[in-house]
C-alpha atoms as a PDB file:
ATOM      1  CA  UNK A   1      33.546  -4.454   4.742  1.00  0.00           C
ATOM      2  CA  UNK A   2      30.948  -2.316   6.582  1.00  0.00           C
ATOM      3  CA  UNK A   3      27.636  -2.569   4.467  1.00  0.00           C
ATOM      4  CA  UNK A   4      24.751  -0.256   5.679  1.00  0.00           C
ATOM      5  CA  UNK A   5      21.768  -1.291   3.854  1.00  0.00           C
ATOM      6  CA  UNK A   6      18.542   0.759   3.965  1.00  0.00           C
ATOM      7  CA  UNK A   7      14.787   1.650   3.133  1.00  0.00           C
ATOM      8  CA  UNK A   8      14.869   4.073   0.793  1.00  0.00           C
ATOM      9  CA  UNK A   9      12.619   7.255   1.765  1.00  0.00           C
ATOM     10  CA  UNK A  10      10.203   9.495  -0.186  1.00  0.00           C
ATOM     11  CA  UNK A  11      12.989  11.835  -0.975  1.00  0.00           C
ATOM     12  CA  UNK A  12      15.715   9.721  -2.522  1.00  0.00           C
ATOM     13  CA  UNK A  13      14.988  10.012  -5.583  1.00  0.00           C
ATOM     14  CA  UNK A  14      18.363   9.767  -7.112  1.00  0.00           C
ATOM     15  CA  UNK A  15      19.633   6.527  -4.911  1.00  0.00           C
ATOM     16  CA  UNK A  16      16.201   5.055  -6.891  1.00  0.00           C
ATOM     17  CA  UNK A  17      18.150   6.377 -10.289  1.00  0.00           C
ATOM     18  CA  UNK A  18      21.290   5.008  -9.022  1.00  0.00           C
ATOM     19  CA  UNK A  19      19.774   1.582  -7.753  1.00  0.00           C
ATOM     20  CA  UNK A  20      17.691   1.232 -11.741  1.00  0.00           C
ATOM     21  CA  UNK A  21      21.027   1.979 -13.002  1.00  0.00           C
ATOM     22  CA  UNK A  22      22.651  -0.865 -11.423  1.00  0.00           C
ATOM     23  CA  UNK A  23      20.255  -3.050 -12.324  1.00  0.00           C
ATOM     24  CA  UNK A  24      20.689  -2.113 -15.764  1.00  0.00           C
ATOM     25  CA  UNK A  25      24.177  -2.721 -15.533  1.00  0.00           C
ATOM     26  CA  UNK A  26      23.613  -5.818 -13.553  1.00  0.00           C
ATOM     27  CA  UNK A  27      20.494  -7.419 -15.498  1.00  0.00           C
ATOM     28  CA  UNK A  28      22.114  -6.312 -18.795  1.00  0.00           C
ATOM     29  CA  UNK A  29      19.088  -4.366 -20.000  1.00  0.00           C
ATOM     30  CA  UNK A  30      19.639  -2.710 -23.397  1.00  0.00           C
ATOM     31  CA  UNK A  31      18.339  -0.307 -24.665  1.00  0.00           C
ATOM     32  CA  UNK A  32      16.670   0.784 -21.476  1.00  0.00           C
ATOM     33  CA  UNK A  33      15.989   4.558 -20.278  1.00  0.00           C
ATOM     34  CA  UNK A  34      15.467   5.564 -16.930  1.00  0.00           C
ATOM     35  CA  UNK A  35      11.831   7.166 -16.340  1.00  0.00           C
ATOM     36  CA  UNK A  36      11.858  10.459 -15.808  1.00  0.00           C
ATOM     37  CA  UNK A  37      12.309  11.899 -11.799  1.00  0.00           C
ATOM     38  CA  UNK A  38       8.966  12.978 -11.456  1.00  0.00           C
ATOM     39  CA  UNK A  39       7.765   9.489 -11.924  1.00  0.00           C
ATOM     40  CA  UNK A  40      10.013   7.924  -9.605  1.00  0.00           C
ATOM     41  CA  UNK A  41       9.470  10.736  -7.048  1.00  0.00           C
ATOM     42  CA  UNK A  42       6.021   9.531  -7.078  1.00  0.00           C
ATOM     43  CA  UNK A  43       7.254   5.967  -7.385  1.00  0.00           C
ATOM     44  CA  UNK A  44       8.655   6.880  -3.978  1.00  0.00           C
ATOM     45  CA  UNK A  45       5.720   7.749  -2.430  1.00  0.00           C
ATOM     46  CA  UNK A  46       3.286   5.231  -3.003  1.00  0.00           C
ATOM     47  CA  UNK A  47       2.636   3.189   0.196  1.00  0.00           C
ATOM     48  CA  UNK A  48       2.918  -0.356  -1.959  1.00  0.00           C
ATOM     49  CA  UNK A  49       6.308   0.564  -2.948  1.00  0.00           C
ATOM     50  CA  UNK A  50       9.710  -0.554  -1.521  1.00  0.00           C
ATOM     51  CA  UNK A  51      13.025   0.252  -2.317  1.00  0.00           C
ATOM     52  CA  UNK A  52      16.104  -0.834  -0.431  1.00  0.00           C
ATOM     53  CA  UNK A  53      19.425  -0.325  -1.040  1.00  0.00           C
ATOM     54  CA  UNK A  54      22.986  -1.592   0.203  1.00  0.00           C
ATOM     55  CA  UNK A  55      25.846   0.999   0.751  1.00  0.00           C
ATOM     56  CA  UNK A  56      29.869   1.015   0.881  1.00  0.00           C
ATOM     57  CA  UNK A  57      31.075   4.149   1.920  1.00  0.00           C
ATOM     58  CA  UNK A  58      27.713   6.376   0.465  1.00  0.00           C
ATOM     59  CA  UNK A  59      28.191   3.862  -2.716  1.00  0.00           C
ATOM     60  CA  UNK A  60      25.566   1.605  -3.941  1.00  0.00           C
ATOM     61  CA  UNK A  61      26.196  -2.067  -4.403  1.00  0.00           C
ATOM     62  CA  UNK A  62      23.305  -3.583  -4.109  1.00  0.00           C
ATOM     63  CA  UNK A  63      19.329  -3.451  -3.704  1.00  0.00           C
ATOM     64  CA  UNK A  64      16.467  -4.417  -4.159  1.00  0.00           C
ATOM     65  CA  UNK A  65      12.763  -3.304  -5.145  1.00  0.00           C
ATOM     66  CA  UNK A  66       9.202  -4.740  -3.047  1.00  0.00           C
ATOM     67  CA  UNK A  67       5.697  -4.371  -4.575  1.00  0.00           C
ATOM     68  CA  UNK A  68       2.997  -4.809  -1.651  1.00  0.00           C
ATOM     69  CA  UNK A  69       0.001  -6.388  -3.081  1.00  0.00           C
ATOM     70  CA  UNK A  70      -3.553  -6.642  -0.918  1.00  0.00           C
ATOM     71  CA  UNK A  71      -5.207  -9.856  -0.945  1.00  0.00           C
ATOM     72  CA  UNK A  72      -8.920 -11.147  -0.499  1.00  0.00           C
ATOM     73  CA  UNK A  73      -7.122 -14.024   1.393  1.00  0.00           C
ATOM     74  CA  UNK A  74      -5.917 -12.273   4.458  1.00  0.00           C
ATOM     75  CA  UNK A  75      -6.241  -8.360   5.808  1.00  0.00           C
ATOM     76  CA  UNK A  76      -2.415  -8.324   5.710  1.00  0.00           C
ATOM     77  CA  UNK A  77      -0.769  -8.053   2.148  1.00  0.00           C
ATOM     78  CA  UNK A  78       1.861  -9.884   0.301  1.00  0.00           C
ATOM     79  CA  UNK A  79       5.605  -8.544  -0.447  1.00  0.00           C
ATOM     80  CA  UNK A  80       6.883  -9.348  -3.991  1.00  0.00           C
ATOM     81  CA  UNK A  81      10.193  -8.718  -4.348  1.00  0.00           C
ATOM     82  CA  UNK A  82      10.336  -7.741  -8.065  1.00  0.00           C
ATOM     83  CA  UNK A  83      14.548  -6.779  -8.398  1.00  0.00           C
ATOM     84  CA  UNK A  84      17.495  -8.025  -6.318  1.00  0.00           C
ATOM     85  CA  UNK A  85      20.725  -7.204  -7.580  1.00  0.00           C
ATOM     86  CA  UNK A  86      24.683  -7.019  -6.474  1.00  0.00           C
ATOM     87  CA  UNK A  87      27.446  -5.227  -8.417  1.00  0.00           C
ATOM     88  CA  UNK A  88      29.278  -8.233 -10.035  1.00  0.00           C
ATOM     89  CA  UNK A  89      32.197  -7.507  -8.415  1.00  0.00           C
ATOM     90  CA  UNK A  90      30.553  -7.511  -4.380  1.00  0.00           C
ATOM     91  CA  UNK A  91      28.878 -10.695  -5.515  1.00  0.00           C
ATOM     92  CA  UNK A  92      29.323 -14.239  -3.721  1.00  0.00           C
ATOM     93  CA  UNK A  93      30.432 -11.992  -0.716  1.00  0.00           C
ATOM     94  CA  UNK A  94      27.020 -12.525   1.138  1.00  0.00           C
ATOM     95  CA  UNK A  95      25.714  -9.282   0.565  1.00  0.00           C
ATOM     96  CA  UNK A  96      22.407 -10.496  -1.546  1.00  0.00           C
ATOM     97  CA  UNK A  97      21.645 -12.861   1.868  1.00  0.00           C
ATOM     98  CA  UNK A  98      21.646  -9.811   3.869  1.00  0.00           C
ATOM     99  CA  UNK A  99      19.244  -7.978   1.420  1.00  0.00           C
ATOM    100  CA  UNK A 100      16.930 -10.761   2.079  1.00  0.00           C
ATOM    101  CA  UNK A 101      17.185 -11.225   5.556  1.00  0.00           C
ATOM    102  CA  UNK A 102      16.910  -7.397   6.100  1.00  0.00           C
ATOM    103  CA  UNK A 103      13.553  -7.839   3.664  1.00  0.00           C
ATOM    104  CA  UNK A 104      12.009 -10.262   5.298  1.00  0.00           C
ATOM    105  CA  UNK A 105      12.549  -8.487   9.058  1.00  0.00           C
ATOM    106  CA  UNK A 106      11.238  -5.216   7.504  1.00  0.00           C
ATOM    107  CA  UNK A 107       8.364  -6.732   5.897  1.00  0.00           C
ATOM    108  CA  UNK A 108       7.538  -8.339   9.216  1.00  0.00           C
ATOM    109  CA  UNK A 109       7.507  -5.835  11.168  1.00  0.00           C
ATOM    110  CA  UNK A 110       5.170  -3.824   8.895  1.00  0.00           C
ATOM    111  CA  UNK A 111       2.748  -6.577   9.470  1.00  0.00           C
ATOM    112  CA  UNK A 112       3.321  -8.478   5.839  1.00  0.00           C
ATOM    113  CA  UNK A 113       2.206 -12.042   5.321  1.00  0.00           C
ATOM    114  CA  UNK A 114       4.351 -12.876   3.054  1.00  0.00           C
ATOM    115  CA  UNK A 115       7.328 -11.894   0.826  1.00  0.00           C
ATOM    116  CA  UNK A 116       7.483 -13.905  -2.289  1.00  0.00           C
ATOM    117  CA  UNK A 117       9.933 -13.460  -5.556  1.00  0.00           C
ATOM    118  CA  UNK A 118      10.135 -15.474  -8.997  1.00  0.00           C
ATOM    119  CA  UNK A 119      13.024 -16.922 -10.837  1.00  0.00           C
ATOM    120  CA  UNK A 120      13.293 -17.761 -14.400  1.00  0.00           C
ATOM    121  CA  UNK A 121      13.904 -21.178 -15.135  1.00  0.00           C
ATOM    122  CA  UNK A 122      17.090 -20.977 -17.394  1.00  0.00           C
ATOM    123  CA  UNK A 123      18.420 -18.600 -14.433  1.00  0.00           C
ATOM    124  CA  UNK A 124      20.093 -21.738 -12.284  1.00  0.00           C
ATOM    125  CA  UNK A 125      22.221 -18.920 -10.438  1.00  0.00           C
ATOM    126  CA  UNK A 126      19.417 -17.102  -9.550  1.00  0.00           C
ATOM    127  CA  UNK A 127      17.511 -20.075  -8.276  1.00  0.00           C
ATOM    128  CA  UNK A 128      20.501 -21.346  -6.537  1.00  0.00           C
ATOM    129  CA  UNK A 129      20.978 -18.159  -4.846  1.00  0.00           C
ATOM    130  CA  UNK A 130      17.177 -17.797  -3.853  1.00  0.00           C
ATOM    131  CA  UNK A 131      17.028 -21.826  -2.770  1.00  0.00           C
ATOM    132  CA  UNK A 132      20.505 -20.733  -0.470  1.00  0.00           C
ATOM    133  CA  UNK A 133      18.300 -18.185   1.404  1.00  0.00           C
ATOM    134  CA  UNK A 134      16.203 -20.712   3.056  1.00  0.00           C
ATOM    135  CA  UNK A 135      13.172 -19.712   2.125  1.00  0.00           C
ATOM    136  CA  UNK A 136      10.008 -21.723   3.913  1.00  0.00           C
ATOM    137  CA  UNK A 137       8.278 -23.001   0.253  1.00  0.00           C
ATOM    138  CA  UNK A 138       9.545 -23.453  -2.901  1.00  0.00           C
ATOM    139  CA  UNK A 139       6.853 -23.809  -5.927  1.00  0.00           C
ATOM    140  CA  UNK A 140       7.270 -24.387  -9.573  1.00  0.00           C
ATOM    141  CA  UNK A 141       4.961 -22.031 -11.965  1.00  0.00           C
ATOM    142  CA  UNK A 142       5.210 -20.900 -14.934  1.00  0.00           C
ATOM    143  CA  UNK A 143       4.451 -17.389 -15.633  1.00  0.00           C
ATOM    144  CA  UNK A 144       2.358 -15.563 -18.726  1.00  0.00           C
ATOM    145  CA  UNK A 145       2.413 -12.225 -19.380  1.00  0.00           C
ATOM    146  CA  UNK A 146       0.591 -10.172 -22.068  1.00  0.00           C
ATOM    147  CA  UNK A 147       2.966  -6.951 -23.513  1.00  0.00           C
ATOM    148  CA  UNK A 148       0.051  -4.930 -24.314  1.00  0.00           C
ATOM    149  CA  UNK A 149       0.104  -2.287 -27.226  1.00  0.00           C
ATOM    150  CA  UNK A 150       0.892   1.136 -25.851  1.00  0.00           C
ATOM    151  CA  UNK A 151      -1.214   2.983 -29.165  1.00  0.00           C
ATOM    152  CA  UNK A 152      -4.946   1.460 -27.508  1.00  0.00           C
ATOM    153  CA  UNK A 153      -6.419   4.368 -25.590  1.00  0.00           C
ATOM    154  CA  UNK A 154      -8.958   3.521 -23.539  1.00  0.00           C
END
């Protein structure tokens, strides 16, 4: 199986369709609709953005999404991975492993602290998975969030 895997550049704006796509299929999100391309053109070209996608023959499998985030901590920011998904049917085959390690190399040689990703509690294969990529900490959080009305103008 010859996997390319890939930074996604300011141009591929439909591999970014395909790759949400995926994870919709993957992460089971319905009803969900794709922003439109102008948005993730410009998605594309913000400099705290990463997408990165594994490839089979021009096909995507797999990929993942990176939000950079500047600290007051350090000069050098923090990676955190938001989305990592496989097709179900390239899964257990490695592939996920090699969109970490390629991740973490990247993000390394851009001069990132850190990368850091969350799990969901109830998601044991997800922290399995995560736990099998050796990472160097492992914390337990628990994470708020605040859906906020989208009629409140400001």
């Amino acid at each position: 199986m010859n996997i390319s895997i890939r930074v996604l550049s300011t141009t591929d704006v439909q591999e970014l369709t395909d790759l949400i796509t995926l994870f919709k299929q993957v992460f089971d999100m319905q009803p969900f609709v794709t922003p439109n391309h102008e948005h993730l053109e410009q998605l594309l070209q913000k400099n705290n953005f990463i997408a990165v996608i594994a490839e089979i023959d021009n096909h995507i499998i797999g990929g993942l999404t990176v939000y950079l985030l500047d600290q007051y901590y350090s000069t050098k920011p923090l990676a955190y991975l938001y989305d990592l998904a496989v097709l179900p049917s390239y899964q257990r085959q490695g592939i996920g492993k090699k969109l970490i390690n390629f991740i973490n190399l990247y993000c390394a040689q851009q001069g990132i602290e850190e990368v850091f990703v969350q799990a969901d509690k109830v998601d044991d294969y997800a922290i399995d998975f995560y736990r099998s990529t050796k990472p160097t900490n492992e914390e337990e959080v628990v994470h708020f969030s605040y859906r906020l009305p989208p009629d409140i103008a400001p």
